[in-house]
Protein backbone atom coordinates (compact mmCIF):
# COMPACT_ATOMS: atom_id res chain seq x y z
CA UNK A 1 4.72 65.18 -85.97
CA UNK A 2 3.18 61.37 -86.00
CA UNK A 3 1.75 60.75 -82.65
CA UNK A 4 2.18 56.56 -80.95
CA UNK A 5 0.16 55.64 -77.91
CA UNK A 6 2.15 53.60 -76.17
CA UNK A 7 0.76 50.52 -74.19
CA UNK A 8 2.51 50.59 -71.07
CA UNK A 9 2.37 47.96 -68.55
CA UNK A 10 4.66 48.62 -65.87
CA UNK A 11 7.68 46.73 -67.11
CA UNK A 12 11.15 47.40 -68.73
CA UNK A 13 10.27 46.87 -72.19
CA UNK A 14 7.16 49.31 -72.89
CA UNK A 15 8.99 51.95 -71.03
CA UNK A 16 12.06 51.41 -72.88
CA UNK A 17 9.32 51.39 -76.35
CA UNK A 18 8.04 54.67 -74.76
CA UNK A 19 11.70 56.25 -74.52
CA UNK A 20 12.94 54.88 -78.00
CA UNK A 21 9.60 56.35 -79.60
CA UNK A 22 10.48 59.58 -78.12
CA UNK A 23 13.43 59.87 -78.94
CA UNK A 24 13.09 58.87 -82.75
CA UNK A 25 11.05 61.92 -82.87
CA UNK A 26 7.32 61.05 -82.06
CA UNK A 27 4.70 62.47 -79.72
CA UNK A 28 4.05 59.91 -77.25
CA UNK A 29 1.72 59.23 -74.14
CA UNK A 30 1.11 56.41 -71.84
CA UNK A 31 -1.84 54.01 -72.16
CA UNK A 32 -2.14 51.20 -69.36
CA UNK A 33 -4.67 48.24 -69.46
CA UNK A 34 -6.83 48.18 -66.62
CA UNK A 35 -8.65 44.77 -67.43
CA UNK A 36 -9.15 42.91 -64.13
CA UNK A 37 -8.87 43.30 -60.42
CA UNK A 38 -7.55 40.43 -58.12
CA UNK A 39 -10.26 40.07 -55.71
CA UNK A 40 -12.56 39.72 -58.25
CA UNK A 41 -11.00 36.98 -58.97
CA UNK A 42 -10.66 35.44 -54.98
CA UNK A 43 -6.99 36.01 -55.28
CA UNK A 44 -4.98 37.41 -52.40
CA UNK A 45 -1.55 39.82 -53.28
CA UNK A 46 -0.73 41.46 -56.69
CA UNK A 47 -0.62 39.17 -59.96
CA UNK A 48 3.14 39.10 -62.17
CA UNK A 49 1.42 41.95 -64.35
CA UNK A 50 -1.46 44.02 -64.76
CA UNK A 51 -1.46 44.82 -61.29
CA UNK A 52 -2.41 47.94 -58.99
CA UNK A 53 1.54 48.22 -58.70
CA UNK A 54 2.67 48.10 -62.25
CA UNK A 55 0.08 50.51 -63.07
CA UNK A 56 2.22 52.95 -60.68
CA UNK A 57 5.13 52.07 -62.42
CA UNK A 58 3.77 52.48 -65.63
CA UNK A 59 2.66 56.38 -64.54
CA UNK A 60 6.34 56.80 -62.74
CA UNK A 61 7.95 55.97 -66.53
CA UNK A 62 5.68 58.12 -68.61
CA UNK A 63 6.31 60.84 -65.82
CA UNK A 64 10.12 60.20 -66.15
CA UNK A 65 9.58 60.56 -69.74
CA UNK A 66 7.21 64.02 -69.17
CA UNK A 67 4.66 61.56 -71.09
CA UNK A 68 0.43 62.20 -70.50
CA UNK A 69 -0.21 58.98 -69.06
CA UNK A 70 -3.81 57.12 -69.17
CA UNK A 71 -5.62 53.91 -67.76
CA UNK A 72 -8.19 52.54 -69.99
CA UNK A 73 -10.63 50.51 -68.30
CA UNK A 74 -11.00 47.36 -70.64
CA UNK A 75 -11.99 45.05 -67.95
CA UNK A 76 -14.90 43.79 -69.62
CA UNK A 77 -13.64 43.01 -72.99
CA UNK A 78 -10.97 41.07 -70.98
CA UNK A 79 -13.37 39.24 -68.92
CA UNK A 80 -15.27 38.01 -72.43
CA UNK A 81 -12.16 37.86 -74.91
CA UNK A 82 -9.58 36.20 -72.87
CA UNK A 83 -10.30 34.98 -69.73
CA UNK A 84 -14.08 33.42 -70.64
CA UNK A 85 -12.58 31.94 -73.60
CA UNK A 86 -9.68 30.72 -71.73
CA UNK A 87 -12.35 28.62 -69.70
CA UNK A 88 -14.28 27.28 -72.91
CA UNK A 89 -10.79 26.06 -74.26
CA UNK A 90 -10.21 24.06 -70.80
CA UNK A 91 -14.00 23.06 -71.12
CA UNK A 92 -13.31 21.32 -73.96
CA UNK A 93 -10.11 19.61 -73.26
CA UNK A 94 -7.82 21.68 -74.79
CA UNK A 95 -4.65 23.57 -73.86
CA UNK A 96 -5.29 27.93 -74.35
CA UNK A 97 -2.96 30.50 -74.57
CA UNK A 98 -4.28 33.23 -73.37
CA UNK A 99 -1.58 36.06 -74.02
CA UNK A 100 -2.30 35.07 -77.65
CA UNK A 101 -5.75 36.68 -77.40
CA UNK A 102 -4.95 39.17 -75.26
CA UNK A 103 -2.81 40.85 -78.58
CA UNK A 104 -5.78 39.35 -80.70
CA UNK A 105 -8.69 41.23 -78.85
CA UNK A 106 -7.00 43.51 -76.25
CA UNK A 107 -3.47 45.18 -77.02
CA UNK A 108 -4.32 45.01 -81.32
CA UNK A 109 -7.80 45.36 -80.50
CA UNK A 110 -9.91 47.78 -78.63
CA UNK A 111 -6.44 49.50 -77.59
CA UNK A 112 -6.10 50.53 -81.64
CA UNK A 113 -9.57 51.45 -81.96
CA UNK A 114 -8.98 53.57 -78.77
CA UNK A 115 -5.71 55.11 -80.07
CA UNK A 116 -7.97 56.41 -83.49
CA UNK A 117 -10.27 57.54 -81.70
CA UNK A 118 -8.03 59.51 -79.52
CA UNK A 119 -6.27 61.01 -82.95
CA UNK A 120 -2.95 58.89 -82.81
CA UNK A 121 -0.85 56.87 -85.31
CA UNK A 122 0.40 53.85 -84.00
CA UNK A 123 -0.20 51.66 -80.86
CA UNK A 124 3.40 50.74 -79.59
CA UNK A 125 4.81 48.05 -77.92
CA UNK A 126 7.48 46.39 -75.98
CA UNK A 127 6.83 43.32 -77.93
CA UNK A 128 10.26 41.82 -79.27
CA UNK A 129 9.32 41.65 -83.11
CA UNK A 130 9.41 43.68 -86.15
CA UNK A 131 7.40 44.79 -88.99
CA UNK A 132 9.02 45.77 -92.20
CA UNK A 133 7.48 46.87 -95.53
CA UNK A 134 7.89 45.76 -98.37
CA UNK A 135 6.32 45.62 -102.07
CA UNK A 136 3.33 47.35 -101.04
CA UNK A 137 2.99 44.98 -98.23
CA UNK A 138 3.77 44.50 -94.40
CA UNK A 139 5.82 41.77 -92.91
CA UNK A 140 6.09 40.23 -89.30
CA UNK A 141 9.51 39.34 -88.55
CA UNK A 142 11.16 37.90 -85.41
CA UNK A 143 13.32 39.94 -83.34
CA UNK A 144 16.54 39.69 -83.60
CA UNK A 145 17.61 38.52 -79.70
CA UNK A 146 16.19 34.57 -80.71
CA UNK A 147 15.83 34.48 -76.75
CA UNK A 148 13.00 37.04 -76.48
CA UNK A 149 11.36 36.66 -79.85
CA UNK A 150 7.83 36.83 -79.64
CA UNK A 151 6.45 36.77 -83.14
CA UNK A 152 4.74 33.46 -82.43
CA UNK A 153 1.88 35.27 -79.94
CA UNK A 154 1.78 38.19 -82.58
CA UNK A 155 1.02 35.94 -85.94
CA UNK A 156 -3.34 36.90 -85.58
CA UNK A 157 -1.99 41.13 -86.54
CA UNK A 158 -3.72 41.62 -90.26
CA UNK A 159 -2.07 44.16 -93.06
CA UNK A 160 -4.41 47.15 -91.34
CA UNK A 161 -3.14 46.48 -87.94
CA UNK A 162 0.21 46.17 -89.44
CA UNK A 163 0.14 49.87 -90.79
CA UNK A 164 -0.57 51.23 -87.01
CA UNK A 165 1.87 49.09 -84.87
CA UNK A 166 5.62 49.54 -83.93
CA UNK A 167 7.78 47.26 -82.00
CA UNK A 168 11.15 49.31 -81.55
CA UNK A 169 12.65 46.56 -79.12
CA UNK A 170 12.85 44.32 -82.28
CA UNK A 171 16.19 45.57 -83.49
CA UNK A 172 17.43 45.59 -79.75
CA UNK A 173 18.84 42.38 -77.46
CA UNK A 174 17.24 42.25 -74.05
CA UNK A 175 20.11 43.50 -72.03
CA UNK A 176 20.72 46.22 -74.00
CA UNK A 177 17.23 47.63 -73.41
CA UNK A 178 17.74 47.17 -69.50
CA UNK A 179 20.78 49.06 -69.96
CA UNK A 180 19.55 51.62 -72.14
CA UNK A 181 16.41 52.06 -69.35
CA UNK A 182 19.37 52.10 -66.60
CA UNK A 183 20.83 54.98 -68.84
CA UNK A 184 17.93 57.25 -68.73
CA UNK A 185 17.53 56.78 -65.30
CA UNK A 186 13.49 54.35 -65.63
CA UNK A 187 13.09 52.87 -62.29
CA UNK A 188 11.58 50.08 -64.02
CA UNK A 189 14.83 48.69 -65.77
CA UNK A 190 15.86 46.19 -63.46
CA UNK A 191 12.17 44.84 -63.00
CA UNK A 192 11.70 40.96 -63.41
CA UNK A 193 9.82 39.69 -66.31
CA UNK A 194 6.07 38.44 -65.41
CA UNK A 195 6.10 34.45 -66.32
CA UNK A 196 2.91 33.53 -65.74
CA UNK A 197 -0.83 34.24 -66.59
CA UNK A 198 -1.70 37.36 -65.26
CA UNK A 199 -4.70 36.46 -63.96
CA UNK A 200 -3.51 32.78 -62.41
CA UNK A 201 -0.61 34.24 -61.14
CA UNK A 202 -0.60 31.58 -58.90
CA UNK A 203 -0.48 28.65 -61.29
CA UNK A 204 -3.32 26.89 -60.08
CA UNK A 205 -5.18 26.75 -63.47
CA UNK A 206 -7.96 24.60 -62.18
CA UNK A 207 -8.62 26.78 -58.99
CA UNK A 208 -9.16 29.52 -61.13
CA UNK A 209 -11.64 27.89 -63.30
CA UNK A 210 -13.73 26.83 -60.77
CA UNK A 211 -13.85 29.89 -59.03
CA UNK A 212 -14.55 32.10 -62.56
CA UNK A 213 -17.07 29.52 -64.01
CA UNK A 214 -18.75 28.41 -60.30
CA UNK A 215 -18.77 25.04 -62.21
CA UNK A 216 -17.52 21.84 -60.37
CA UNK A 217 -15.40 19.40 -62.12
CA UNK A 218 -16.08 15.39 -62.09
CA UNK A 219 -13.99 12.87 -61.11
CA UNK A 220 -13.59 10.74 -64.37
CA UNK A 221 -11.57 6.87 -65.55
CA UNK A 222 -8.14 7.43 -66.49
CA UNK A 223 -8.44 4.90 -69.44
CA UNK A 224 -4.94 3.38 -72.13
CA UNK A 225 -5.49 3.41 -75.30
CA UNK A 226 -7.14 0.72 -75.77
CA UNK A 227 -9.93 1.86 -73.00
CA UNK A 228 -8.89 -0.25 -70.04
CA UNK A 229 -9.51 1.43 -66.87
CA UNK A 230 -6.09 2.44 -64.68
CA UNK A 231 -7.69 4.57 -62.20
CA UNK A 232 -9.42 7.97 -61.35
CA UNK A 233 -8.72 11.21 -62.24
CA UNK A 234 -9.63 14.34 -60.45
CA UNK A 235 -11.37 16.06 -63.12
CA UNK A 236 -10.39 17.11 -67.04
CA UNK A 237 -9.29 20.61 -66.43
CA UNK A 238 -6.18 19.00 -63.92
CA UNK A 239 -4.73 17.75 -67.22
CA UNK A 240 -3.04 18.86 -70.81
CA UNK A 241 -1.70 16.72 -73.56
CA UNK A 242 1.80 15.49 -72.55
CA UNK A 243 1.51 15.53 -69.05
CA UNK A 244 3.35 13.27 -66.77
CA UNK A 245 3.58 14.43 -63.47
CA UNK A 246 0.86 14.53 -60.87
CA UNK A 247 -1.15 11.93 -62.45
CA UNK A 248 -1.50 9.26 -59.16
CA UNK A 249 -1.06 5.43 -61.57
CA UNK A 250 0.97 3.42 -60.47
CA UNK A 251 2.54 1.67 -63.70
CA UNK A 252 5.98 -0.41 -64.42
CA UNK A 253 6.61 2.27 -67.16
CA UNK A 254 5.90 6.63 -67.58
CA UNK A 255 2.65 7.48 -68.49
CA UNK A 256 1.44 10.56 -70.37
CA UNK A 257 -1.43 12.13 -71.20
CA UNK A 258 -2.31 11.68 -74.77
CA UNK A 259 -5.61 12.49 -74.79
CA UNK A 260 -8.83 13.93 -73.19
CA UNK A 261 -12.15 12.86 -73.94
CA UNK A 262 -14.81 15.32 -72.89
CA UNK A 263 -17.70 13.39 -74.10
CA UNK A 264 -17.05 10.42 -71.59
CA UNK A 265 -15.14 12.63 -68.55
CA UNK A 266 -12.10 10.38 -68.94
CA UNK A 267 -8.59 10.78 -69.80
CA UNK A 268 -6.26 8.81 -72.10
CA UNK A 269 -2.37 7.80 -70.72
CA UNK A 270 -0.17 6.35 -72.99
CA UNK A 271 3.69 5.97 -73.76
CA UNK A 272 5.64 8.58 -74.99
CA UNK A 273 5.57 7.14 -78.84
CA UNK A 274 1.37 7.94 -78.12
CA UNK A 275 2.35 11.50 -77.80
CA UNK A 276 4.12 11.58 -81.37
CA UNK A 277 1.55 13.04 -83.97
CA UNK A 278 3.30 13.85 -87.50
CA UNK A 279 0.38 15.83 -88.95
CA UNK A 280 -2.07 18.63 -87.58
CA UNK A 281 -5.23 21.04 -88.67
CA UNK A 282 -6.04 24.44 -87.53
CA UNK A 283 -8.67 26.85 -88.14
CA UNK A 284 -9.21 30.49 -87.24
CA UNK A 285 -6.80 30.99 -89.69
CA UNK A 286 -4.75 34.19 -90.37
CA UNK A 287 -1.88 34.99 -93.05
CA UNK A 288 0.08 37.90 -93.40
CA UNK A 289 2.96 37.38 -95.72
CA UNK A 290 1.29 35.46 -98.64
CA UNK A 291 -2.53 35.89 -99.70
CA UNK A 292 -3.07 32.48 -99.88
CA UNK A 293 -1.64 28.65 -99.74
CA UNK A 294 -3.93 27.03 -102.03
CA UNK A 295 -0.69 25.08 -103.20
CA UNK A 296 1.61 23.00 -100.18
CA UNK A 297 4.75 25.29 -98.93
CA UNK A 298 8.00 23.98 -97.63
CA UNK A 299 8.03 25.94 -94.29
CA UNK A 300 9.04 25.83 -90.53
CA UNK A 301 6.33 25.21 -87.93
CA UNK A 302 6.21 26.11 -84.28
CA UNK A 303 3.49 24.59 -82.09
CA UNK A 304 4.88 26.27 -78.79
CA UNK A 305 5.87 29.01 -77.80
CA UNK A 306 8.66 27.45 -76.55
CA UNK A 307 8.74 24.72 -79.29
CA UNK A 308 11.68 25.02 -81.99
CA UNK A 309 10.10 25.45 -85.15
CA UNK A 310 10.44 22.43 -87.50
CA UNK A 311 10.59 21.82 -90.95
CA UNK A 312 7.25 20.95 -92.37
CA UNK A 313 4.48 21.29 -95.48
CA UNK A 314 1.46 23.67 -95.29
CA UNK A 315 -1.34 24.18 -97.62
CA UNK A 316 -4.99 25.81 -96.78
CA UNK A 317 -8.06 23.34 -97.70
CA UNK A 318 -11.81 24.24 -97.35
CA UNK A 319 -10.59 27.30 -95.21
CA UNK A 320 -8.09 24.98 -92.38
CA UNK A 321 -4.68 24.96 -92.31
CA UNK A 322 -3.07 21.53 -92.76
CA UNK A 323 0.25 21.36 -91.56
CA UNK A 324 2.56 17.75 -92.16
CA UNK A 325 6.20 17.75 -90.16
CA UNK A 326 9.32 16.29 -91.92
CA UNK A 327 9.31 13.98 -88.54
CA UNK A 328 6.65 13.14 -85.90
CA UNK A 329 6.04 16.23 -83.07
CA UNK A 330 5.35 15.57 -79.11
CA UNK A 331 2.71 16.67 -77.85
CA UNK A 332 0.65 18.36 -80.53
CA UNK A 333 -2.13 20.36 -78.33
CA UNK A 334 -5.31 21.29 -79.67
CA UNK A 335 -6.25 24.72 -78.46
CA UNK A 336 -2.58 25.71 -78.79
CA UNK A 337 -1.33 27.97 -82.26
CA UNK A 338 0.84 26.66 -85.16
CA UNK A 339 2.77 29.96 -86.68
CA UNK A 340 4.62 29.21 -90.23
CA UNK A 341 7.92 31.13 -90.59
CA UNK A 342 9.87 31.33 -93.84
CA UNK A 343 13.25 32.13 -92.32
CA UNK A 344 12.23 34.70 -90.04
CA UNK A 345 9.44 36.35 -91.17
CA UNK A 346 5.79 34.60 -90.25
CA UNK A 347 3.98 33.22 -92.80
CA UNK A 348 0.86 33.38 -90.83
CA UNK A 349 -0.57 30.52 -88.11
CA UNK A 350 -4.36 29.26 -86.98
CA UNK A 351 -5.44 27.29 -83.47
CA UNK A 352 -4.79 23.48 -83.77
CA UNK A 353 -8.17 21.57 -83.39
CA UNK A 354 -6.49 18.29 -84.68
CA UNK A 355 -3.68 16.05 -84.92
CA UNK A 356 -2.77 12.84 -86.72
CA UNK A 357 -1.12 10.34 -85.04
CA UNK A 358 2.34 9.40 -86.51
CA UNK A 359 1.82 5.39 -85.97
CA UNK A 360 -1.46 5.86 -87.62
């Protein structure tokens, strides 16, 4: 019998994975993330996930299940591979996304070296995705309920990683796992989904990054485009590319942020046309579906995770991934991922470090 460690974190969906595992036939146990505490932190109450609560409720599910349930302390790595590089992003003026590493270094990372280590199979998930097989090679596919598809935070897993991961929720619609968890009695099934970062539960990005880094944050010029001074802003890590609210000029018209220069602490507000970038380049750059993209591909691009993919051109050069939309984008973020999709399996995706400007 194949044996899948499931990664539990407290909520409907891994405890639903952990049920549908079981009952396809596989030996199963529990694994939960322990990777940060909130006081460490200087947070008061419990964060949306992760938390000293949804560890109980991932035990309560695995015990529901009669599942061996364990909590792997990978506070450390966390601390490093997420959060400190969360910081460096903001350091630089860019826009992170943090959940995207987390899979990268965390949930695909140590928690599959753990699960060979520990004589398993597969790490499983309540990730809404799916992997399929085919001609001797694995495929990431979105999952089927377009409203939960997550493929776009999963596009870093490689063909080895591939080989040891299951996402059973990817054939399922969201409701029908709450009422398949409602069926078997999980106490979990009604839980709300966590929204936000789990360790700024609170939203306040730039309160956390002053109290994780100790660093203080200048006041800088908010500058136009063309450099002229239109007031003061209260430091770069207050502000991401496209940006309107919250910014304190007065104007006739809407500004946005459009830029953020690091090198001279200021911050660049322009119109929304400034915000419309037709071309981008990322690096850290991982395929699974094709080998290589030495030759441009007609393919759609997503540069949110919200963002509806568009139709665009993609080719590699000199090891980046150039990417060139059918029509301009909003809002193109460095520090953000473009994922590729042909139909809807992912081609593969990088982190944006640059975008073209439409008007030129």
């Amino acid at each position: 019998m194949e044996k899948a460690l499931i990664a539990m974190s407290g909520g409907v969906d891994s405890s639903a994975a952990a049920l549908l595992m079981q009952e396809a036939g596989y030996e199963c146990a529990g694994a939960t993330m322990q990777l940060f505490h909130n006081g460490d932190l200087g947070i008061n109450g419990e964060s949306s996930c992760c938390s000293l609560s949804d560890v109980q409720d991932a035990k309560l599910a695995a015990a529901k299940l009669g599942m061996l349930h364990y909590v792997f302390n990978f506070s450390g790595q966390f601390r490093e591979d997420v959060m400190q590089r969360f910081a460096d992003c903001y350091e630089r003026g860019a826009t992170p996304n943090p959940c995207i590493d987390c899979n990268r270094f965390l949930k695909f990372g140590a928690m599959l070296q753990r699960m060979e280590e520990m004589g398993f199979d597969y790490v499983v998930t309540g990730h809404y995705a799916r992997i399929e097989y085919e001609n001797g090679h694995y495929l990431l596919k979105k999952g089927i309920d377009e409203t939960k598809d997550q493929s776009y935070v999963l596009y870093s897993l490689t063909q080895a990683q591939l080989a040891h991961v299951r996402f059973p929720l990817g054939t399922y619609r969201k409701e029908e796992i709450r009422r398949i968890a409602e069926q078997h009695g999980l106490l979990n099934a009604r839980k709300k989904d966590s929204q936000d970062i789990c360790f700024v539960p609170d939203g306040d990005y730039a309160g956390f990054l002053e109290r994780f880094t100790g660093h203080s944050y200048a006041e800088g010029a908010f500058v136009d485009t063309q450099g002229n001074v239109l007031g003061t802003h209260r430091g770069i890590i207050h502000y991401t590319i496209g940006q309107r609210r919250g910014l304190g000029v007065a104007a006739g018209h809407p500004l946005y942020v459009c830029g953020i220069d690091t090198a001279q602490n200021r911050v660049i507000l322009g119109e929304h046309a400034d915000l419309l970038s037709d071309s981008l380049v990322a690096e850290d750059v991982n395929l699974i579906s094709v080998d290589d993209l030495t030759e441009p591909i007609r393919c759609m691009a997503k540069i949110r995770y919200r963002h509806k993919e568009q139709p665009a051109a993609a080719w590699m050069e000199n090891g980046r991934l150039h990417v060139k939309f059918d029509e301009p984008q909003r809002a193109i973020t460095s520090g953000q991922a473009v994922v590729l999709y042909d139909g809807d399996t992912v081609i593969g995706g990088g982190t944006i470090t640059e975008r073209t400007d439409a008007n030129g």
